[in-house]
Protein backbone atom coordinates (compact mmCIF):
# COMPACT_ATOMS: atom_id res chain seq x y z
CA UNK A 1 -168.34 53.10 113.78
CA UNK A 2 -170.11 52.95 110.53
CA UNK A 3 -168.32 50.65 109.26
CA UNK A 4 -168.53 48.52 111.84
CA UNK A 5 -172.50 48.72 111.68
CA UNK A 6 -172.27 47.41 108.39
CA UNK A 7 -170.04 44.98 109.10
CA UNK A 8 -172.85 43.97 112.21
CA UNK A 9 -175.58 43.75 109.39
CA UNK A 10 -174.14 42.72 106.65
CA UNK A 11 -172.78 39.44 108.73
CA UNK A 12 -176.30 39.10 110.39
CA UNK A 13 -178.11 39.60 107.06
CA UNK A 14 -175.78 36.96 105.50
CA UNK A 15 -175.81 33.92 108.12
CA UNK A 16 -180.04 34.51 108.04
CA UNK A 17 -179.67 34.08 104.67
CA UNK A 18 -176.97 31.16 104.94
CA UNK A 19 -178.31 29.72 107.42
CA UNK A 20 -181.69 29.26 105.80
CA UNK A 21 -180.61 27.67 102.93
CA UNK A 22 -178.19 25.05 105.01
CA UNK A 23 -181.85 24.49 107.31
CA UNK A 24 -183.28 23.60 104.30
CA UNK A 25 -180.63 21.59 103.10
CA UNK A 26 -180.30 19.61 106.79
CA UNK A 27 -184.26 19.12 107.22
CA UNK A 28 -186.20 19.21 104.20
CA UNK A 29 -184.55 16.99 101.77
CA UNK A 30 -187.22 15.50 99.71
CA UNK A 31 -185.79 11.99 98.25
CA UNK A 32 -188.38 9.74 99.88
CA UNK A 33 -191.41 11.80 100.53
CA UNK A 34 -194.46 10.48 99.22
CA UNK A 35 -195.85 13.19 96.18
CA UNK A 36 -198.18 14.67 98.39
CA UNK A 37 -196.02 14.97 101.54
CA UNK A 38 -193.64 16.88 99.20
CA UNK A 39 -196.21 18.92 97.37
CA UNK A 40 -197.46 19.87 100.94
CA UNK A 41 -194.18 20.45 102.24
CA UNK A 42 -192.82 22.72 99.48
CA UNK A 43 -196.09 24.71 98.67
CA UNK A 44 -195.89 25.53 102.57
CA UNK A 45 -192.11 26.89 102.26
CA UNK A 46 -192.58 28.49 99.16
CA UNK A 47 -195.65 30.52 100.67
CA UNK A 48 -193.42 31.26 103.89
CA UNK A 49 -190.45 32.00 102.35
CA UNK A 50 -190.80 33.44 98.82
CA UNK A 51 -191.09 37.19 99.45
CA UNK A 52 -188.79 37.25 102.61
CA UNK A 53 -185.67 35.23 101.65
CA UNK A 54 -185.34 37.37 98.30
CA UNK A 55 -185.67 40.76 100.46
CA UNK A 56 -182.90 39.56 102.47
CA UNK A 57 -180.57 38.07 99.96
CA UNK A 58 -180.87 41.08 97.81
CA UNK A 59 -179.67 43.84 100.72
CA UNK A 60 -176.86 41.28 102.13
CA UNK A 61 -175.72 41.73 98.64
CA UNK A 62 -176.09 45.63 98.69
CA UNK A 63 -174.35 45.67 101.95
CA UNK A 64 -171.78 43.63 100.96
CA UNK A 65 -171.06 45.91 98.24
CA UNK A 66 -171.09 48.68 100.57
CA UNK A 67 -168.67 47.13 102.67
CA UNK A 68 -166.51 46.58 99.83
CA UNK A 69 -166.50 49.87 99.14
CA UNK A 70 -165.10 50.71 102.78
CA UNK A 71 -162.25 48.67 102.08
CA UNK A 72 -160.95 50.02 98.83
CA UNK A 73 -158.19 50.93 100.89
CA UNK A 74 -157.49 47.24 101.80
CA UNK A 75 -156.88 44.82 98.64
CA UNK A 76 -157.34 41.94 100.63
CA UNK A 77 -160.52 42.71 102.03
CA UNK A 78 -161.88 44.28 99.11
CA UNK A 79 -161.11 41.08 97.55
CA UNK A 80 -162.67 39.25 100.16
CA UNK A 81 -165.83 41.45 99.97
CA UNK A 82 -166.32 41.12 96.17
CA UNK A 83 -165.92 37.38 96.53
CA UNK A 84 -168.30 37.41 98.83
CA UNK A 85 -170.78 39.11 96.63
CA UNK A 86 -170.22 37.44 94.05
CA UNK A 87 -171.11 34.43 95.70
CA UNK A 88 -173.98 36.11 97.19
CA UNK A 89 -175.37 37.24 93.86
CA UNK A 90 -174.85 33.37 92.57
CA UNK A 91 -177.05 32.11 95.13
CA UNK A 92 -179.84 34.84 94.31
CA UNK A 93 -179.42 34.30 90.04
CA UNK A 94 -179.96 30.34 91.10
CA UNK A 95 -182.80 30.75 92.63
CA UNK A 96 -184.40 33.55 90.53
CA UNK A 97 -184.07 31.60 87.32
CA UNK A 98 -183.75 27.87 88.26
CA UNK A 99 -185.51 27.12 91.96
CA UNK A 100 -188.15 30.12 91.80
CA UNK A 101 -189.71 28.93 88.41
CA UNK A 102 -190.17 25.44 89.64
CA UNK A 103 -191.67 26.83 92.59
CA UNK A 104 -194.31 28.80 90.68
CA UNK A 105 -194.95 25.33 89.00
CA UNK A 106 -195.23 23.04 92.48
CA UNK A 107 -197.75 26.11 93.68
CA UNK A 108 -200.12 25.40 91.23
CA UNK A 109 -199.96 21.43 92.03
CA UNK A 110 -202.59 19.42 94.09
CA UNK A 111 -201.43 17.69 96.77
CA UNK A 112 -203.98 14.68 95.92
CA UNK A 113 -202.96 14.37 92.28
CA UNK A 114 -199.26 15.87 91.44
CA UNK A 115 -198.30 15.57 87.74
CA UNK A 116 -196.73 12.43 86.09
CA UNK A 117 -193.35 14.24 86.03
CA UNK A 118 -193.52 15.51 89.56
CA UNK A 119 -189.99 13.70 90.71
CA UNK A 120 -188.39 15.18 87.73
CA UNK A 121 -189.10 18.90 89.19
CA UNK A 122 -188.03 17.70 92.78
CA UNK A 123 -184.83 16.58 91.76
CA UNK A 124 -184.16 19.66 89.78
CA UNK A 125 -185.35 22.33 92.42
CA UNK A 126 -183.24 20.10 94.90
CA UNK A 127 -179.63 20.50 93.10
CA UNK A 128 -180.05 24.02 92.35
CA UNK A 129 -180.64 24.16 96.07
CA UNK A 130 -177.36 22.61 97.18
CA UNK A 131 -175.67 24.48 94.30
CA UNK A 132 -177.05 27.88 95.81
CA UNK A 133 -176.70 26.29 99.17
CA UNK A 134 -172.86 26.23 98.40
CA UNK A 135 -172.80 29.85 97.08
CA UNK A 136 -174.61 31.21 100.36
CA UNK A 137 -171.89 29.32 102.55
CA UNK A 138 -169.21 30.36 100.72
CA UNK A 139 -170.21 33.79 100.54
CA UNK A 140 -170.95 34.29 104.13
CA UNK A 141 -167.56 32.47 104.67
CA UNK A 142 -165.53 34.76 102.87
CA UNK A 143 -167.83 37.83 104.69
CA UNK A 144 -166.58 35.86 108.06
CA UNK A 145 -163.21 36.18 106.93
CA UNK A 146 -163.48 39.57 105.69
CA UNK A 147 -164.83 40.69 109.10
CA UNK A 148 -161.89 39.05 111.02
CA UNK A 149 -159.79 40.52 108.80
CA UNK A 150 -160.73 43.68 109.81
CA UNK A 151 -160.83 43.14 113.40
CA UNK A 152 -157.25 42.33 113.24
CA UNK A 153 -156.05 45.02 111.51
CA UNK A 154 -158.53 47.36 114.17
């Protein structure tokens, strides 16, 4: 039963996650948006999602771990597990050091008068954010896998 709780959580944890980043991907791709739009735009996710997102990423990584420790038993699934994290702890080192820096930058910007370089920073924060994009996906696709792995095996 435990393990199957933190199977439950781990998964949910991971496609909120997941899923955020892909949202962002799908909806709030910047290439064309005037500098204020953009400034706007960001500043408003950065000030909704900043404290949350890391919260989350950091225990779907700490359950994933846990997990993995469940399955020492099973190779495969341990190796699907660690994977996972691994992928999981990708996404979170992208954006600690590469998108969350830019954002501190973009939240000191004015909407009415962004810097010179302003498209420079946009195009930056924007491939680390299909790059950790790709890590959250993959992670929660080998946690998927993991999960039904188990459930076959059950």
């Amino acid at each position: 039963m435990l393990t199957s709780t933190i199977d439950f959580a781990n998964l949910l944890l991971g496609a909120l996650v997941a899923g955020t980043m892909f949202g962002i991907w799908l909806g709030y791709n910047p290439a064309g948006l005037s500098a204020g739009v953009y400034v706007s735009q960001q500043q408003h996710a950065i000030g909704a999602l900043n404290v949350v997102m890391p919260v989350l990423g950091g225990l779907s990584i700490v359950l994933t771990l846990v997990a993995a420790a469940f399955a020492a038993s099973d190779r495969t699934r341990l190796i699907l597990l660690l994977s996972a994290a691994g992928c999981f702890i990708a996404a979170g080192l992208i954006t600690r050091l590469l998108n969350q820096p830019i954002n501190a930058i973009v939240m000191t910007w004015s909407a009415d008068a962004p810097p010179t370089d302003w498209m420079q920073l946009r195009d930056d924060w924007w491939r680390w954010h299909v790059m950790r994009t790709v890590a959250g996906i993959g992670g929660l696709s080998l946690l998927i896998i993991a999960a039904l792995k188990r459930a076959s095996v059950s």
